[in-house]
C-alpha atoms as a PDB file:
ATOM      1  CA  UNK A   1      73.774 268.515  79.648  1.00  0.00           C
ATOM      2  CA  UNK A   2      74.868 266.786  76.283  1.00  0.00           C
ATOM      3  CA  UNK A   3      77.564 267.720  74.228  1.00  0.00           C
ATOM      4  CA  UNK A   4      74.949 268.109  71.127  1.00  0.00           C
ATOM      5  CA  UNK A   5      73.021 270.754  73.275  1.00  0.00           C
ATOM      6  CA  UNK A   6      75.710 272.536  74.549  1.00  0.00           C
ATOM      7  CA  UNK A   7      77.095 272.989  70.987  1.00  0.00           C
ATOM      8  CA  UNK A   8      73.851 274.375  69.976  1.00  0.00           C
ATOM      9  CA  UNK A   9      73.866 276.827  73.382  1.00  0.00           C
ATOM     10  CA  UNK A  10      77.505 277.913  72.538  1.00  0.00           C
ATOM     11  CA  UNK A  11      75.913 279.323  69.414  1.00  0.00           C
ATOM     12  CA  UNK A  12      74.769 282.524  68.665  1.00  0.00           C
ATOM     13  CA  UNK A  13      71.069 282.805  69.032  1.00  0.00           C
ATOM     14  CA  UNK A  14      70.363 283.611  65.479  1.00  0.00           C
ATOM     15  CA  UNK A  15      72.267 279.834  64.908  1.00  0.00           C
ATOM     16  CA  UNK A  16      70.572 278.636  67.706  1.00  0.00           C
ATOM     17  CA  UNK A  17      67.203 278.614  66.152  1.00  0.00           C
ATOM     18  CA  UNK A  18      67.923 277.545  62.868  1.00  0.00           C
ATOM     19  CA  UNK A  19      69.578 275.114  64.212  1.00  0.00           C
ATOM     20  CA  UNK A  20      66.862 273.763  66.757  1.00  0.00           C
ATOM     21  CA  UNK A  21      64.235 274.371  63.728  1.00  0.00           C
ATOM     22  CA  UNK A  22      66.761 272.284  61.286  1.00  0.00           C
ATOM     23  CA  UNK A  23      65.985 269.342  63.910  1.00  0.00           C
ATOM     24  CA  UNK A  24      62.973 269.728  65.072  1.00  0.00           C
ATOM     25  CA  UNK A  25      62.093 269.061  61.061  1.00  0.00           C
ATOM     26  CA  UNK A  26      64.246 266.550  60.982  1.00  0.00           C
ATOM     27  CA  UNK A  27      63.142 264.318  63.804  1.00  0.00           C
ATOM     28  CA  UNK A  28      59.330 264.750  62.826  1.00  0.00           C
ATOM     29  CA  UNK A  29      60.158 263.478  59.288  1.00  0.00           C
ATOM     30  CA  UNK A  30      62.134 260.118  60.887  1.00  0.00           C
ATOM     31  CA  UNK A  31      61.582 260.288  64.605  1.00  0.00           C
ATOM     32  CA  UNK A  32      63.800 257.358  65.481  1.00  0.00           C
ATOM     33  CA  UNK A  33      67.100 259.088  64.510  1.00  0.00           C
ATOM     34  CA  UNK A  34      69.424 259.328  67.232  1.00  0.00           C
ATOM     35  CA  UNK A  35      71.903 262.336  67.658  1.00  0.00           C
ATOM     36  CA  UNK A  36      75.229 261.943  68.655  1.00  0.00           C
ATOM     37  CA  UNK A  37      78.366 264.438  68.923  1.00  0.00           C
ATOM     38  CA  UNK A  38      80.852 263.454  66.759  1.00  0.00           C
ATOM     39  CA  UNK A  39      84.052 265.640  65.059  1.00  0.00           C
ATOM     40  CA  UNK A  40      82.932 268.130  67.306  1.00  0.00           C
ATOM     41  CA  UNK A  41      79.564 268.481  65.957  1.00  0.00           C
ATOM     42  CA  UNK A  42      75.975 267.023  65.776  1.00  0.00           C
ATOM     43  CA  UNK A  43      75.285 264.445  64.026  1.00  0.00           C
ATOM     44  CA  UNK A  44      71.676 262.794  63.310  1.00  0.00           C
ATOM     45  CA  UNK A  45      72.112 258.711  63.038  1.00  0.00           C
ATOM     46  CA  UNK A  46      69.404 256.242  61.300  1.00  0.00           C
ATOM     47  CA  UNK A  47      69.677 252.740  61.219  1.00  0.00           C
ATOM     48  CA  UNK A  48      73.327 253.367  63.515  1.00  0.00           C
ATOM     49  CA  UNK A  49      74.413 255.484  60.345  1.00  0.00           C
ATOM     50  CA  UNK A  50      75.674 258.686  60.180  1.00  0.00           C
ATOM     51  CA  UNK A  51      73.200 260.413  58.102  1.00  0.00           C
ATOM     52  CA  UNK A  52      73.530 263.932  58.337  1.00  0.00           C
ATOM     53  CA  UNK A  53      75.253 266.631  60.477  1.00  0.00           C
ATOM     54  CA  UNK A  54      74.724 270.275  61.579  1.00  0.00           C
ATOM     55  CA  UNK A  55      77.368 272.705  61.922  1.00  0.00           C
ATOM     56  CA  UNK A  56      77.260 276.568  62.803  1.00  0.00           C
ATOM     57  CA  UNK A  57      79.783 278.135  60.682  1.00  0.00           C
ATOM     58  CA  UNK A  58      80.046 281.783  62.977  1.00  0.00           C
ATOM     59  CA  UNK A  59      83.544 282.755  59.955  1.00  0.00           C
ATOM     60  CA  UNK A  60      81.055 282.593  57.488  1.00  0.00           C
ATOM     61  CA  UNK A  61      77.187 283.099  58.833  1.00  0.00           C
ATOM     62  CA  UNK A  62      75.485 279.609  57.929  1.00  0.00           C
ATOM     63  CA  UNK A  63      74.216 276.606  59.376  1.00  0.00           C
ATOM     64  CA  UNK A  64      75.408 273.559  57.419  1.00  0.00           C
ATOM     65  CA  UNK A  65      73.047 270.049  57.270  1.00  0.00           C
ATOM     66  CA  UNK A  66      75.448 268.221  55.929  1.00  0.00           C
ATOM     67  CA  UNK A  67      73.934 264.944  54.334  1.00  0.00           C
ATOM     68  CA  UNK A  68      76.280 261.651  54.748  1.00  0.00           C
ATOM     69  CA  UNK A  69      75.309 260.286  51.295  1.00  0.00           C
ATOM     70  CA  UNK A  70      74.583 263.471  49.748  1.00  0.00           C
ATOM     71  CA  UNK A  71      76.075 262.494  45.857  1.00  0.00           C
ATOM     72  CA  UNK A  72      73.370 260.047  45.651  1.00  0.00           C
ATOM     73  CA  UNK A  73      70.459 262.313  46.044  1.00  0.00           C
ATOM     74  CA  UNK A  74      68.731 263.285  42.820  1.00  0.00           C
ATOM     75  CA  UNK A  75      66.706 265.702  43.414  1.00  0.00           C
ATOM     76  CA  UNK A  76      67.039 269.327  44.823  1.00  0.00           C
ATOM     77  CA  UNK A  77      70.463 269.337  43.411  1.00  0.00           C
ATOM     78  CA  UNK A  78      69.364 273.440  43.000  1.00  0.00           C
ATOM     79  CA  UNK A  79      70.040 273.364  46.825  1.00  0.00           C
ATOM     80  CA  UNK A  80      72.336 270.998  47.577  1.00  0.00           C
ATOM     81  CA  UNK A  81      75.997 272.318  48.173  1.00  0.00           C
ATOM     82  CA  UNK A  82      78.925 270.540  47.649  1.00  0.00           C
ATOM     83  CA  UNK A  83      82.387 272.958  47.999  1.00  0.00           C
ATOM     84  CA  UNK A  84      84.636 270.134  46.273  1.00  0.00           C
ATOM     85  CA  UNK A  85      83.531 267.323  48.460  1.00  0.00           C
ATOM     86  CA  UNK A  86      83.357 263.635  47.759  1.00  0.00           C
ATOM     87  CA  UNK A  87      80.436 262.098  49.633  1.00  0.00           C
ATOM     88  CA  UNK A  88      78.556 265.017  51.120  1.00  0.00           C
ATOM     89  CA  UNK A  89      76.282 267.563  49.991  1.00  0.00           C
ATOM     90  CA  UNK A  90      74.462 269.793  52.243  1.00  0.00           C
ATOM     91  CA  UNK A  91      71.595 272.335  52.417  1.00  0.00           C
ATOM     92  CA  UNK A  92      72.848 275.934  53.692  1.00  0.00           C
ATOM     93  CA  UNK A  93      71.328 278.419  55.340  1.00  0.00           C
ATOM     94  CA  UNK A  94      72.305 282.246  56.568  1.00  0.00           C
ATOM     95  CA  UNK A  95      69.108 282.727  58.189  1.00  0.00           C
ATOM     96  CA  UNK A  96      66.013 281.138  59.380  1.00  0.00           C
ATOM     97  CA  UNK A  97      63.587 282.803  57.096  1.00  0.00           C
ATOM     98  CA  UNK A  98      65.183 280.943  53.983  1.00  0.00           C
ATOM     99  CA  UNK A  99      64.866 277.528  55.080  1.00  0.00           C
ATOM    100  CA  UNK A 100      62.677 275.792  52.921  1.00  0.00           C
ATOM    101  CA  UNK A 101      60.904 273.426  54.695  1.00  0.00           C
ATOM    102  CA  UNK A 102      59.792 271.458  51.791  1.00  0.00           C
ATOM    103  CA  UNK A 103      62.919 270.892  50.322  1.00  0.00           C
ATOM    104  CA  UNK A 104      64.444 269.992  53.595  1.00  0.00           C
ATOM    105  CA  UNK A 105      61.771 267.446  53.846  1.00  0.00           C
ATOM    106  CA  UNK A 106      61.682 266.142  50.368  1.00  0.00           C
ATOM    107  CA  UNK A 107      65.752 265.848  50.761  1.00  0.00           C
ATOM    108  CA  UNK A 108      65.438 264.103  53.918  1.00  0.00           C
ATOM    109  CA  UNK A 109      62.696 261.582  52.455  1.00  0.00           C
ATOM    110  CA  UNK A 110      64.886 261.235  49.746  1.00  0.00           C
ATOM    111  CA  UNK A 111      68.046 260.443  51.986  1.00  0.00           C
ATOM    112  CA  UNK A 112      66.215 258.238  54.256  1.00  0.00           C
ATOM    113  CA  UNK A 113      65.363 255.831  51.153  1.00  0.00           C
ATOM    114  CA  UNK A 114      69.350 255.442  50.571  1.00  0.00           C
ATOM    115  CA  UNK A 115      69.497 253.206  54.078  1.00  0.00           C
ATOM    116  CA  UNK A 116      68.227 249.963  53.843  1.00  0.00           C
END
């Protein structure tokens, strides 16, 4: 088993699937993106770049997409988190009902422009 799935499997189940929903969006909208475990987490690759990851924050209840580039999106901003950091913003979730698929998509069209 990889170290991506098992991450997701350690979750709890209400994690689990917004977690396996988060990517199953994700790789329809750019189906050549590779995951990887990296910092202890996955992380979605395009063009051998880290582009976003997802973390299951149990402490606090949420699933984290995390977007690599995330201060040079535009748009969404409404949705997009960014706690104090310098280069990502992320979309947040606390359960699977409020994920919004069409701002996850528009945000990961968005984010896929800012690899060339």
């Amino acid at each position: 088993m990889k170290l991506t799935d098992e991450y997701i499997w350690r979750q709890s189940q209400k994690h689990q699937m917004m977690l396996l929903h988060l990517i199953s969006v994700f790789i329809r909208e750019i189906p050549d993106l590779e995951m990887h475990f990296k910092w202890g987490m996955p992380y979605l690759y395009y063009k051998k770049r880290m582009f976003c990851y997802l973390i299951s924050n149990s402490k606090k209840d949420f699933v984290d997409a995390g977007f690599a580039r995330g201060f040079q999106l535009k748009r969404n901003q409404e949705s997009l988190v960014d706690e104090k950091r310098n280069t990502v913003k992320s979309l947040r979730y606390f359960n699977l009902e409020e994920i919004d698929n069409a701002i996850l998509q528009d945000v990961i069209l968005e984010a896929k422009t800012l690899y060339k």
